[in-house]
ModelCIF file with pLDDT and N, C-alpha, C, O atoms, coordinates in Angstrom:
data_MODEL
#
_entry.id   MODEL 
#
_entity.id                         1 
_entity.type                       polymer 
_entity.pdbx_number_of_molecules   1 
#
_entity_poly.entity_id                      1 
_entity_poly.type                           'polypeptide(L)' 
_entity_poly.nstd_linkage                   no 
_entity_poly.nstd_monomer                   no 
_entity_poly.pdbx_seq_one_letter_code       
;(UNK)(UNK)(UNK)(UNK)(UNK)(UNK)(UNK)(UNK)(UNK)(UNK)(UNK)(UNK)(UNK)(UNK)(UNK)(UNK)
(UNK)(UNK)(UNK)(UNK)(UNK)(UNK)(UNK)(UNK)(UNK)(UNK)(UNK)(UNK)(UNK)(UNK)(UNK)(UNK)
(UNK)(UNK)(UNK)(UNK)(UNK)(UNK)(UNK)(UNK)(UNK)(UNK)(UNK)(UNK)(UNK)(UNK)(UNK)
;
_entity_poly.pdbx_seq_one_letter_code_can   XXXXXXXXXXXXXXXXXXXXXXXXXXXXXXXXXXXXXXXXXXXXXXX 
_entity_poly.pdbx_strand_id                 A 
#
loop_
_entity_poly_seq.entity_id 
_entity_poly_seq.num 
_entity_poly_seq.mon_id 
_entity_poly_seq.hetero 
1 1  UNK n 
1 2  UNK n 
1 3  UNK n 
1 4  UNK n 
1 5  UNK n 
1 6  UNK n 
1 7  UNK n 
1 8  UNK n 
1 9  UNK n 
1 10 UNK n 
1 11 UNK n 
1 12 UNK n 
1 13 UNK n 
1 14 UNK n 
1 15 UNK n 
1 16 UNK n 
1 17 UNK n 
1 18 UNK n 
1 19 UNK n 
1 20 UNK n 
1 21 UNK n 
1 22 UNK n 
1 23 UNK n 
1 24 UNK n 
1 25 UNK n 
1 26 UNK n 
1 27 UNK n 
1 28 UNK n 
1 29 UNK n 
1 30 UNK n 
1 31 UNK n 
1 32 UNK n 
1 33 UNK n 
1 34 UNK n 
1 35 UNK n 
1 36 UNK n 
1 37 UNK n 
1 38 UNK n 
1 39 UNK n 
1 40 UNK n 
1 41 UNK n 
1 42 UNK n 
1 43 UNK n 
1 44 UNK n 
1 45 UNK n 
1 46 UNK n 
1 47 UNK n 
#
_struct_asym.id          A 
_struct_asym.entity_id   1 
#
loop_
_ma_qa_metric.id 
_ma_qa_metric.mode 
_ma_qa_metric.name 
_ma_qa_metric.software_group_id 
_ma_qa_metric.type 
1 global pLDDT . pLDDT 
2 local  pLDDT . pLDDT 
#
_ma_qa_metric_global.metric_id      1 
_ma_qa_metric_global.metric_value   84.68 
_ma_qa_metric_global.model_id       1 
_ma_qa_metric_global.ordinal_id     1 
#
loop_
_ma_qa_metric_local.label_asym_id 
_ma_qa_metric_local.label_comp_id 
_ma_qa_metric_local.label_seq_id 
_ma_qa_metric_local.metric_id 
_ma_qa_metric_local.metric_value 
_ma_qa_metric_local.model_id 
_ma_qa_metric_local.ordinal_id 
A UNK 1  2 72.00 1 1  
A UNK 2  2 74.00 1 2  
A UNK 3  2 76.00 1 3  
A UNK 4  2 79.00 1 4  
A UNK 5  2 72.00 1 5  
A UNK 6  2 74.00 1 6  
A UNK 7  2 73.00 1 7  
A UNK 8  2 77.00 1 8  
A UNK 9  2 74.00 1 9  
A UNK 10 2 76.00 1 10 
A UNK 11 2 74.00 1 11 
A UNK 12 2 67.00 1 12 
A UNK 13 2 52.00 1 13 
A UNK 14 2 47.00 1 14 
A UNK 15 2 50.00 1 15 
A UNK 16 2 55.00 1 16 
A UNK 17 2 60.00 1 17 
A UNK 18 2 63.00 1 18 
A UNK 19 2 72.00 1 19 
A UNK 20 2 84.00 1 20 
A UNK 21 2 92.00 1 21 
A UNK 22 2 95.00 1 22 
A UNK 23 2 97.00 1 23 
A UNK 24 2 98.00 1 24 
A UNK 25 2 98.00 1 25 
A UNK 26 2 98.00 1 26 
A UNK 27 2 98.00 1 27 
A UNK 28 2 97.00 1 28 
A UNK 29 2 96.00 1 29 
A UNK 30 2 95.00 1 30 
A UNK 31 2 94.00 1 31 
A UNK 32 2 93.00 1 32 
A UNK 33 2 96.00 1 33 
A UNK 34 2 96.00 1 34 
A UNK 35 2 96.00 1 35 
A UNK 36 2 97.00 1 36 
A UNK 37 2 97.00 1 37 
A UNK 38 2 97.00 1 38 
A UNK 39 2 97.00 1 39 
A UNK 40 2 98.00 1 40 
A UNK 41 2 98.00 1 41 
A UNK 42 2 97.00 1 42 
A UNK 43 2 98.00 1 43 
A UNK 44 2 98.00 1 44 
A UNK 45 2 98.00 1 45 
A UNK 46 2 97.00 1 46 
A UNK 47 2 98.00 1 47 
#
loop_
_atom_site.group_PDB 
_atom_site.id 
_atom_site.type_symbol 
_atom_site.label_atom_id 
_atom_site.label_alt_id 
_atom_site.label_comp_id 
_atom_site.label_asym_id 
_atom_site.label_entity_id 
_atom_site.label_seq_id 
_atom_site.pdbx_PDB_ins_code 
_atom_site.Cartn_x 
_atom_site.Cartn_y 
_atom_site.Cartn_z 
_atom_site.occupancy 
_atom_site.B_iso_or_equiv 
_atom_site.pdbx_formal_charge 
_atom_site.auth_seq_id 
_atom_site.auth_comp_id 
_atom_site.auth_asym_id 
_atom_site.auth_atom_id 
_atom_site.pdbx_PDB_model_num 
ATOM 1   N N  . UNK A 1 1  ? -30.574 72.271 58.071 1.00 72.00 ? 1  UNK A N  1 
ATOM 2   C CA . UNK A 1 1  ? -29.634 72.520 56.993 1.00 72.00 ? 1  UNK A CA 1 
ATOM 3   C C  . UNK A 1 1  ? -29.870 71.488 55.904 1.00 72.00 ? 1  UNK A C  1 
ATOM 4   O O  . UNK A 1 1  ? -30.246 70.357 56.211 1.00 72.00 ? 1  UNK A O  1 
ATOM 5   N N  . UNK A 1 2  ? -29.699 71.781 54.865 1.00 74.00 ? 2  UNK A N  1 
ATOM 6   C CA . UNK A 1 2  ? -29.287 70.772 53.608 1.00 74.00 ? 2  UNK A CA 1 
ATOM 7   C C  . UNK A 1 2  ? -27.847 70.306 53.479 1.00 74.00 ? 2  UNK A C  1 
ATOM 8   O O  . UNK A 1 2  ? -26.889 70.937 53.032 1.00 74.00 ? 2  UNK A O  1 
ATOM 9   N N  . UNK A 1 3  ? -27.906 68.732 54.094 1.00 76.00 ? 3  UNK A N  1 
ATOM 10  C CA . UNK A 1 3  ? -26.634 67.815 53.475 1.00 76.00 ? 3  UNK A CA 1 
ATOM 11  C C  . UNK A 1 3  ? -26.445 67.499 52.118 1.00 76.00 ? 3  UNK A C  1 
ATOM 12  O O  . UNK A 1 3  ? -27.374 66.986 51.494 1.00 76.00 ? 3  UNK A O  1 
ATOM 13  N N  . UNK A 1 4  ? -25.448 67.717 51.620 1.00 79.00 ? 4  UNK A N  1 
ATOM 14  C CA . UNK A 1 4  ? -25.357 67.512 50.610 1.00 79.00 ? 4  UNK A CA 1 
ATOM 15  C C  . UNK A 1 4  ? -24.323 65.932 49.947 1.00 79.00 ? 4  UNK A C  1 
ATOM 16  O O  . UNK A 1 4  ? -23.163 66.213 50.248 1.00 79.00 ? 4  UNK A O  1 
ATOM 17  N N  . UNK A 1 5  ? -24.320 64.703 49.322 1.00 72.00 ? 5  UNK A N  1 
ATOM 18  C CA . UNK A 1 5  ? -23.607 63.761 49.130 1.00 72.00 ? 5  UNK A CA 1 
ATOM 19  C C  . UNK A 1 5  ? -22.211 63.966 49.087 1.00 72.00 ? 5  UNK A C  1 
ATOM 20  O O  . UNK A 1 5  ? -21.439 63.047 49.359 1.00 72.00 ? 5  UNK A O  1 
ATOM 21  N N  . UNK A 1 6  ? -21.757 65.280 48.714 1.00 74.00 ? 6  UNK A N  1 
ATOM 22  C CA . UNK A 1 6  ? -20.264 65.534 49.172 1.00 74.00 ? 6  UNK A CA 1 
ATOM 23  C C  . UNK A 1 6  ? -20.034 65.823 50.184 1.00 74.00 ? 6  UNK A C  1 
ATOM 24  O O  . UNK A 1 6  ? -18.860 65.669 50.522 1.00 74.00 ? 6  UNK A O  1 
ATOM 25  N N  . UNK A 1 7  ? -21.026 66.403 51.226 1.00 73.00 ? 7  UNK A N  1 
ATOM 26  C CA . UNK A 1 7  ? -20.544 66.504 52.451 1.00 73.00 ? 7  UNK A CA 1 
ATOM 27  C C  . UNK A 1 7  ? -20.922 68.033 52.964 1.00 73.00 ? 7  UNK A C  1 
ATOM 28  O O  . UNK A 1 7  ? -20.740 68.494 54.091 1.00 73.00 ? 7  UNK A O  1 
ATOM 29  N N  . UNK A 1 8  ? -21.518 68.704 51.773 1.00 77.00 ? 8  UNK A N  1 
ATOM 30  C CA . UNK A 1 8  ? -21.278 70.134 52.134 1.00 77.00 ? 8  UNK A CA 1 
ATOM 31  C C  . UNK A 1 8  ? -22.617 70.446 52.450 1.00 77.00 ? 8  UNK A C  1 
ATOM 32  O O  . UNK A 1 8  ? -23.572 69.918 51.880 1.00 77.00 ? 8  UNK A O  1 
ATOM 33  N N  . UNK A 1 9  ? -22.758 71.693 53.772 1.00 74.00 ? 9  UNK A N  1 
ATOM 34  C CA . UNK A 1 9  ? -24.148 72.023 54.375 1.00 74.00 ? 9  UNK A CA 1 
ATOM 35  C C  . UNK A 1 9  ? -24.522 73.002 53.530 1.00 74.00 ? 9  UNK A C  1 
ATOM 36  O O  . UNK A 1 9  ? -23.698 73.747 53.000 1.00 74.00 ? 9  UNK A O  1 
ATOM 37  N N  . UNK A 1 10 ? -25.319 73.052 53.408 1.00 76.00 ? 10 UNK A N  1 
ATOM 38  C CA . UNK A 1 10 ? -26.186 74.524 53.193 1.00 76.00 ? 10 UNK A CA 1 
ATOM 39  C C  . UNK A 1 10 ? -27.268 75.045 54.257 1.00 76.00 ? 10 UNK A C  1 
ATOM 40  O O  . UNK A 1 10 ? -28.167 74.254 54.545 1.00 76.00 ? 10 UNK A O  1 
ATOM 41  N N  . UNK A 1 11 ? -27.259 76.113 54.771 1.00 74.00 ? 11 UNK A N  1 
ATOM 42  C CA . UNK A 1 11 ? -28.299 77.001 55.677 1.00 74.00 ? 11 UNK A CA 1 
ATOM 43  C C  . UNK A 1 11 ? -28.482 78.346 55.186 1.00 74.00 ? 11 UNK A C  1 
ATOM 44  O O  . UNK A 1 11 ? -27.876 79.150 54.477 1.00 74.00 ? 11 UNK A O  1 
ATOM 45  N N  . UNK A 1 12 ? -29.751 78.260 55.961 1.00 67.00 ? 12 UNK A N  1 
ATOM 46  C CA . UNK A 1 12 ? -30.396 80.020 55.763 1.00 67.00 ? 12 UNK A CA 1 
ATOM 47  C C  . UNK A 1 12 ? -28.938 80.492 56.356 1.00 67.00 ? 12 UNK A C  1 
ATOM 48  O O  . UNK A 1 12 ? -28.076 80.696 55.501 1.00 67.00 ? 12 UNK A O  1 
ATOM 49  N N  . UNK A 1 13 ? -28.619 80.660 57.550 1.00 52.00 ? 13 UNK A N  1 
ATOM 50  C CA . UNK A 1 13 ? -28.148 81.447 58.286 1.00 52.00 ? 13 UNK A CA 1 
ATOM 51  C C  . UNK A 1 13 ? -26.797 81.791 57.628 1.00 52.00 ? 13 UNK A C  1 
ATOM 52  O O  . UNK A 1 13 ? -26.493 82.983 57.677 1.00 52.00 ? 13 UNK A O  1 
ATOM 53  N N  . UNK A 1 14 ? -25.895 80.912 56.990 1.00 47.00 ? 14 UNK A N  1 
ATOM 54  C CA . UNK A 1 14 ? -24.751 80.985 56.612 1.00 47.00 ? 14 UNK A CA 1 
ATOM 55  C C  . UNK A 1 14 ? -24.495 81.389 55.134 1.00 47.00 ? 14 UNK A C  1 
ATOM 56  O O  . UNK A 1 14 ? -23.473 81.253 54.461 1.00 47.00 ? 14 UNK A O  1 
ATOM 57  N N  . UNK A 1 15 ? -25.641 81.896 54.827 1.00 50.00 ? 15 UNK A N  1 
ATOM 58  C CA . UNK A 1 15 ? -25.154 82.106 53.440 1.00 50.00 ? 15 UNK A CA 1 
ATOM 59  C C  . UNK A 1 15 ? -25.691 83.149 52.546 1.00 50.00 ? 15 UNK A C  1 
ATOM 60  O O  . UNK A 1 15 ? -26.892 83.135 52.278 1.00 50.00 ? 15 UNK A O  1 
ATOM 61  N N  . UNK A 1 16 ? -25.024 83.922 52.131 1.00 55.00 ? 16 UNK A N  1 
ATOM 62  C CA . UNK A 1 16 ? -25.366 85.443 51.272 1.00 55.00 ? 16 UNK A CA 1 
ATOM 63  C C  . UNK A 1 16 ? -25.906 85.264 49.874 1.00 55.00 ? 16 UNK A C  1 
ATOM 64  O O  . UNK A 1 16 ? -25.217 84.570 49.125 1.00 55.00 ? 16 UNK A O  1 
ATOM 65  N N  . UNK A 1 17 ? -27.166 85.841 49.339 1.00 60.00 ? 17 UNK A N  1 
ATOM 66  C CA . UNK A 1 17 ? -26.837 85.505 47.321 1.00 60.00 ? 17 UNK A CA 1 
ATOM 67  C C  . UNK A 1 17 ? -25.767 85.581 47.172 1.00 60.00 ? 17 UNK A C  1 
ATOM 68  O O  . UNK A 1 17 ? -25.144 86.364 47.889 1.00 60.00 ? 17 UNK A O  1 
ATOM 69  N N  . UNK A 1 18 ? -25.043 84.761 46.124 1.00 63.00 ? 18 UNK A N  1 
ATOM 70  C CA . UNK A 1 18 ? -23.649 85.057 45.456 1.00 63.00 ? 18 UNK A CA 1 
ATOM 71  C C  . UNK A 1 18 ? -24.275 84.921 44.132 1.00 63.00 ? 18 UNK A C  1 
ATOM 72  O O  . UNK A 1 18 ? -23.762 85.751 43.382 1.00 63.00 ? 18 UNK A O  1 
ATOM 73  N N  . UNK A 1 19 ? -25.341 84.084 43.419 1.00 72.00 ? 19 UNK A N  1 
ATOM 74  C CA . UNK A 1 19 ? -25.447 83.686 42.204 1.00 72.00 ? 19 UNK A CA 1 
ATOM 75  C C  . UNK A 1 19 ? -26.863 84.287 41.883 1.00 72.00 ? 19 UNK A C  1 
ATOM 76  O O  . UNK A 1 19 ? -27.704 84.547 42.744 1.00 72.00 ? 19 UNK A O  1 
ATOM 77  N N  . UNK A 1 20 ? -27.022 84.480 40.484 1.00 84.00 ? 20 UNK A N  1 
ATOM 78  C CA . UNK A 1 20 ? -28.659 85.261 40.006 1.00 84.00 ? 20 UNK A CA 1 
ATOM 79  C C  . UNK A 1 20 ? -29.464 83.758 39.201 1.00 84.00 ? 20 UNK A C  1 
ATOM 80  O O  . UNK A 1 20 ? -29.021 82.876 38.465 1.00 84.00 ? 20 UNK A O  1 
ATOM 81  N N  . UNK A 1 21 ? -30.858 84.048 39.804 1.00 92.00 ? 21 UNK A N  1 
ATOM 82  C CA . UNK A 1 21 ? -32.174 83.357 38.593 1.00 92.00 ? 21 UNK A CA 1 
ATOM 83  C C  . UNK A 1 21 ? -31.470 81.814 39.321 1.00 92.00 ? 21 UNK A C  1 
ATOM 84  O O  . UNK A 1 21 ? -30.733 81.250 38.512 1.00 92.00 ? 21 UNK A O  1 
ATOM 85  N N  . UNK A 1 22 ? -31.542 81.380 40.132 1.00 95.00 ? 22 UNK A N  1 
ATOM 86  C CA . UNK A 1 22 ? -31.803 79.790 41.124 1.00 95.00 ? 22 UNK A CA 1 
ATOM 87  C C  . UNK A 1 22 ? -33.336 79.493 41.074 1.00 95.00 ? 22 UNK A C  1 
ATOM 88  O O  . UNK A 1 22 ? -34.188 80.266 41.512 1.00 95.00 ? 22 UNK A O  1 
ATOM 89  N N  . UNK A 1 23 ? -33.577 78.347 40.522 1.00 97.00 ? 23 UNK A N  1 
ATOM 90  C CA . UNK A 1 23 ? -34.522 78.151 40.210 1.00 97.00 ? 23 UNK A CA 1 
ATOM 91  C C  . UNK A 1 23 ? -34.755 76.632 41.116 1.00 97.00 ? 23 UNK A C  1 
ATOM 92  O O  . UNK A 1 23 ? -33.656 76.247 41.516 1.00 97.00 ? 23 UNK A O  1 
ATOM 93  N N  . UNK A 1 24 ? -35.615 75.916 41.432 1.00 98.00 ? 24 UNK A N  1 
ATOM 94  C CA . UNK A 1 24 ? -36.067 74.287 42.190 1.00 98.00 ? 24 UNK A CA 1 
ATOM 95  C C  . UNK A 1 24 ? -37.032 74.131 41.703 1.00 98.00 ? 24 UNK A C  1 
ATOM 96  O O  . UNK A 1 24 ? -37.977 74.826 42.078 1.00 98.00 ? 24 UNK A O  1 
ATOM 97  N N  . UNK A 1 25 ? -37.210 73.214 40.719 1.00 98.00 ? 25 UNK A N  1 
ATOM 98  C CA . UNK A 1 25 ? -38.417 72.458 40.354 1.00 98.00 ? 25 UNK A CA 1 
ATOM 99  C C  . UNK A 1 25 ? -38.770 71.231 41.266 1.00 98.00 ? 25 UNK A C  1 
ATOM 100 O O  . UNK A 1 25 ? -38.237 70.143 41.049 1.00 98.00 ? 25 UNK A O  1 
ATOM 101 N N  . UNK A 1 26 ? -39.611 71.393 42.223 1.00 98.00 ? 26 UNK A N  1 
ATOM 102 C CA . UNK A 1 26 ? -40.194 70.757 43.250 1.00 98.00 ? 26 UNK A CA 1 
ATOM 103 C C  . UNK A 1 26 ? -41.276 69.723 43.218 1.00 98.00 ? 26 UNK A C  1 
ATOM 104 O O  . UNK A 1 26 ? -42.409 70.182 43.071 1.00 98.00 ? 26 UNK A O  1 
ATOM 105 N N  . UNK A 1 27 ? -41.167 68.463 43.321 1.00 98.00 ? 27 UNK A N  1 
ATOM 106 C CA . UNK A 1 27 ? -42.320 67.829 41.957 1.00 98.00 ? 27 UNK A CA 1 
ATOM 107 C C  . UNK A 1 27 ? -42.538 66.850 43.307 1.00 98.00 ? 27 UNK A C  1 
ATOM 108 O O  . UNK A 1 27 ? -41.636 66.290 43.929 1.00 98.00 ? 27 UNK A O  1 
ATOM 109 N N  . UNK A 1 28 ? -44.109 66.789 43.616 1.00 97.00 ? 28 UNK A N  1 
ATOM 110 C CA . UNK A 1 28 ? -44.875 65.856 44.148 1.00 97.00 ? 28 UNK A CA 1 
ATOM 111 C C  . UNK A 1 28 ? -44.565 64.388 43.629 1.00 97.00 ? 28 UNK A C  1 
ATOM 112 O O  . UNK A 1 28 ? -44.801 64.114 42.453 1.00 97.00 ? 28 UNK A O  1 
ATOM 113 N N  . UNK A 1 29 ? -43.929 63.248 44.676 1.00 96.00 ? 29 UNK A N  1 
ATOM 114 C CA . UNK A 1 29 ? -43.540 62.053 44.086 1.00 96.00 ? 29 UNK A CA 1 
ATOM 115 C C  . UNK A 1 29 ? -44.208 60.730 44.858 1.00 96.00 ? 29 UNK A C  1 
ATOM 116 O O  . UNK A 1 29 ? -43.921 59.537 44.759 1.00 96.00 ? 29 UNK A O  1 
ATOM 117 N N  . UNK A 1 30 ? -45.420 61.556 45.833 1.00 95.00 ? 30 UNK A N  1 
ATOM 118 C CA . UNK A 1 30 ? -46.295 60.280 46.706 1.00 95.00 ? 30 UNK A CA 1 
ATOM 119 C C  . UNK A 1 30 ? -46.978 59.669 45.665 1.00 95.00 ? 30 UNK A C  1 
ATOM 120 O O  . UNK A 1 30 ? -47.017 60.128 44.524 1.00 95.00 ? 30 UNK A O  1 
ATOM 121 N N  . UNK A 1 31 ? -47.603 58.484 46.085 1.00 94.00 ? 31 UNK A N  1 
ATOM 122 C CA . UNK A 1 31 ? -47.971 57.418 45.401 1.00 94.00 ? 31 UNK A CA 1 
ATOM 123 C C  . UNK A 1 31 ? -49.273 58.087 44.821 1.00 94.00 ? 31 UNK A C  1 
ATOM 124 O O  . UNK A 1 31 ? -49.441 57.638 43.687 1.00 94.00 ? 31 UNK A O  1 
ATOM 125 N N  . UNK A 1 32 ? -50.080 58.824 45.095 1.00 93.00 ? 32 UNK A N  1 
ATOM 126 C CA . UNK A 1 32 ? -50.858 59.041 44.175 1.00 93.00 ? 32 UNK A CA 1 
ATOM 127 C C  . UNK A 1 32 ? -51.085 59.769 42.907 1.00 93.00 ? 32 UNK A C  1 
ATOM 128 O O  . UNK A 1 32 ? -52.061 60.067 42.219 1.00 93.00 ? 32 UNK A O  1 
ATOM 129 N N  . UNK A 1 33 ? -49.366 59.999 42.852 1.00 96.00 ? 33 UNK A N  1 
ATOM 130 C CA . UNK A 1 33 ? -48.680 60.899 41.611 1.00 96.00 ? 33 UNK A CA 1 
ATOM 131 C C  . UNK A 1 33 ? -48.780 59.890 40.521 1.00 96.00 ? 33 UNK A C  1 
ATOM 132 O O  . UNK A 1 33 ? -48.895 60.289 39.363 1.00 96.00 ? 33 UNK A O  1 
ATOM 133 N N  . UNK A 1 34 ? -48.733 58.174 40.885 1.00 96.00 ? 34 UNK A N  1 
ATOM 134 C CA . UNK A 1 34 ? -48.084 57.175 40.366 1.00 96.00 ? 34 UNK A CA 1 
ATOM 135 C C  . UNK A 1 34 ? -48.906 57.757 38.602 1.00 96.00 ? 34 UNK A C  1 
ATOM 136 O O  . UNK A 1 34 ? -49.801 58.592 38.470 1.00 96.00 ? 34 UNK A O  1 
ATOM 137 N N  . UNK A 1 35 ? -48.116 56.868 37.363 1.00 96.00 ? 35 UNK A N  1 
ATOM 138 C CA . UNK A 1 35 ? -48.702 56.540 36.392 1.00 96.00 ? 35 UNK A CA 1 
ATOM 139 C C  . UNK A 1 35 ? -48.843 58.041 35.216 1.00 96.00 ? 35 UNK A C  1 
ATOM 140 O O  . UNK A 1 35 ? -47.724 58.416 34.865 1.00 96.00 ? 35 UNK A O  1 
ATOM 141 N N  . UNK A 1 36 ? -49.501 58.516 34.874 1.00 97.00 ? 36 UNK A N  1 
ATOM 142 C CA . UNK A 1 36 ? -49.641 59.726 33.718 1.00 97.00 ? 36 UNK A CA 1 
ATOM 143 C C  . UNK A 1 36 ? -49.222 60.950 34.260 1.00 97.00 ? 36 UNK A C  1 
ATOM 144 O O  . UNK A 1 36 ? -48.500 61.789 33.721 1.00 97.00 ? 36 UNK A O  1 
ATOM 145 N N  . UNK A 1 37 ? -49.991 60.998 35.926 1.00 97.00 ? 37 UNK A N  1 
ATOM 146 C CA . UNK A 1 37 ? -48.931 62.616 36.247 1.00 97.00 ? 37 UNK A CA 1 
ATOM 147 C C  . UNK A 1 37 ? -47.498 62.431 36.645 1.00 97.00 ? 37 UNK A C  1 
ATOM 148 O O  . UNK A 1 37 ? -46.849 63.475 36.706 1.00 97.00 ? 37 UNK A O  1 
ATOM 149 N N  . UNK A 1 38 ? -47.057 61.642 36.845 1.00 97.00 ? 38 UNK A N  1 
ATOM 150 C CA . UNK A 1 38 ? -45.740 61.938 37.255 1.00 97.00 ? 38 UNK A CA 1 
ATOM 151 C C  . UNK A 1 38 ? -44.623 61.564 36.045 1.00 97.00 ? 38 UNK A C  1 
ATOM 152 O O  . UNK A 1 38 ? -43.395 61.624 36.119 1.00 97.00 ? 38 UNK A O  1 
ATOM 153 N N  . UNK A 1 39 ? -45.365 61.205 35.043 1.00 97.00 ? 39 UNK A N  1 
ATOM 154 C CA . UNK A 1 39 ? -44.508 61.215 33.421 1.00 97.00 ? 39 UNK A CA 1 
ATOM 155 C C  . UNK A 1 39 ? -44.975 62.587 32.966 1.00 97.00 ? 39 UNK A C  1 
ATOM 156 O O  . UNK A 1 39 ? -44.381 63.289 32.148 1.00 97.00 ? 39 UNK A O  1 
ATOM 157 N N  . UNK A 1 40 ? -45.765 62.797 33.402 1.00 98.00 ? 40 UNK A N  1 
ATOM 158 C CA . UNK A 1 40 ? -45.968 64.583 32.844 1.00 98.00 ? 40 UNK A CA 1 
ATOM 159 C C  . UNK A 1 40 ? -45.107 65.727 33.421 1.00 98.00 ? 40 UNK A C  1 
ATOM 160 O O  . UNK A 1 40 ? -44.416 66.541 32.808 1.00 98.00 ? 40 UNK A O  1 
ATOM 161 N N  . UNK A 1 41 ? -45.301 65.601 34.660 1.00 98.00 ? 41 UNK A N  1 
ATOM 162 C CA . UNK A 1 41 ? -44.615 65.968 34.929 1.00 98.00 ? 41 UNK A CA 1 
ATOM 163 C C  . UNK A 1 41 ? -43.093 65.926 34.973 1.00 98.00 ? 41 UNK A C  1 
ATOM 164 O O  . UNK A 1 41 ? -42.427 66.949 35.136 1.00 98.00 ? 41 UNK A O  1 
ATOM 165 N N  . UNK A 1 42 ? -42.521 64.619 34.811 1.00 97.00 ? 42 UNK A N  1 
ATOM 166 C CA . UNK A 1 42 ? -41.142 64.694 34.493 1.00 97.00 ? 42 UNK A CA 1 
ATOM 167 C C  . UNK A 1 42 ? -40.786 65.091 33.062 1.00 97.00 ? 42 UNK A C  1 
ATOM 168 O O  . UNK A 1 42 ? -39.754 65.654 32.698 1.00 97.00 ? 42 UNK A O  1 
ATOM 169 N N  . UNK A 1 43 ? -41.738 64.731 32.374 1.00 98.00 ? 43 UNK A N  1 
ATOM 170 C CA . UNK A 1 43 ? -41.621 65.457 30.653 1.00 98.00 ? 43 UNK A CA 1 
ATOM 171 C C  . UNK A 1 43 ? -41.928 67.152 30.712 1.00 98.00 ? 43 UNK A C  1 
ATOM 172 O O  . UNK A 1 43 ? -41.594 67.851 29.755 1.00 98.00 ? 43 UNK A O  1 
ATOM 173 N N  . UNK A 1 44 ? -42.315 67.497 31.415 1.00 98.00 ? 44 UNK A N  1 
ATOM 174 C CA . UNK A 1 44 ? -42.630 69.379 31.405 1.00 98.00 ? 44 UNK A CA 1 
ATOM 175 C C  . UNK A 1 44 ? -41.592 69.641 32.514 1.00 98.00 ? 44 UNK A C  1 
ATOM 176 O O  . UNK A 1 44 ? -41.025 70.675 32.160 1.00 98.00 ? 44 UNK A O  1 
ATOM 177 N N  . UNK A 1 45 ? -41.212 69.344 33.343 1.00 98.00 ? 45 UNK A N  1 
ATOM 178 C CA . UNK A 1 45 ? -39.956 69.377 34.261 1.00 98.00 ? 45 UNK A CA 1 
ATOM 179 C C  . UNK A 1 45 ? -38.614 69.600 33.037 1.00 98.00 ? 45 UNK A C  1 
ATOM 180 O O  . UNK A 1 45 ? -38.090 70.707 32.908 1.00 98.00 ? 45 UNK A O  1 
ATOM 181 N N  . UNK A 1 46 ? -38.205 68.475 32.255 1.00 97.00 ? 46 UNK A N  1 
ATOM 182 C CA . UNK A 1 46 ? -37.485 68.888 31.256 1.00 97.00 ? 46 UNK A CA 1 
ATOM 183 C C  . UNK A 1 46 ? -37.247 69.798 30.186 1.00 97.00 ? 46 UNK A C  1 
ATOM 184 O O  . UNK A 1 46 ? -36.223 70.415 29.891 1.00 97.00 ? 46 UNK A O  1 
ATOM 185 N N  . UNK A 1 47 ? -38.368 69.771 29.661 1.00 98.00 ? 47 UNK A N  1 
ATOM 186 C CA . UNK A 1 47 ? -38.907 71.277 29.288 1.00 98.00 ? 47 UNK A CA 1 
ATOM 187 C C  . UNK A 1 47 ? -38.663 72.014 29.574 1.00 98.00 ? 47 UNK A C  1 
ATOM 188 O O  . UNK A 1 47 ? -39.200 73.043 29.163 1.00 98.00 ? 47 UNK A O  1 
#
């Protein structure tokens, strides 16, 4: 499941679409991201 800082779970199992167009921008953050890609990527992430 996904904990969430308020406390609340999220699972596959428990939960129906309710909302449209959920989107996760998922961004590689290991060390060999360090330096120009990972400012690029946080600048096109905003975007």
């Amino acid at each position: 499941v996904l904990l969430l800082s308020d406390g609340k779970r999220i699972g596959h199992t428990n939960n129906s679409p309710v909302g449209n167009n959920g989107v996760i921008l998922l961004i590689d953050c290991s060390q060999s991201m360090a330096g120009d890609k990972i400012r690029q990527a946080m600048a096109g992430a905003t975007e």
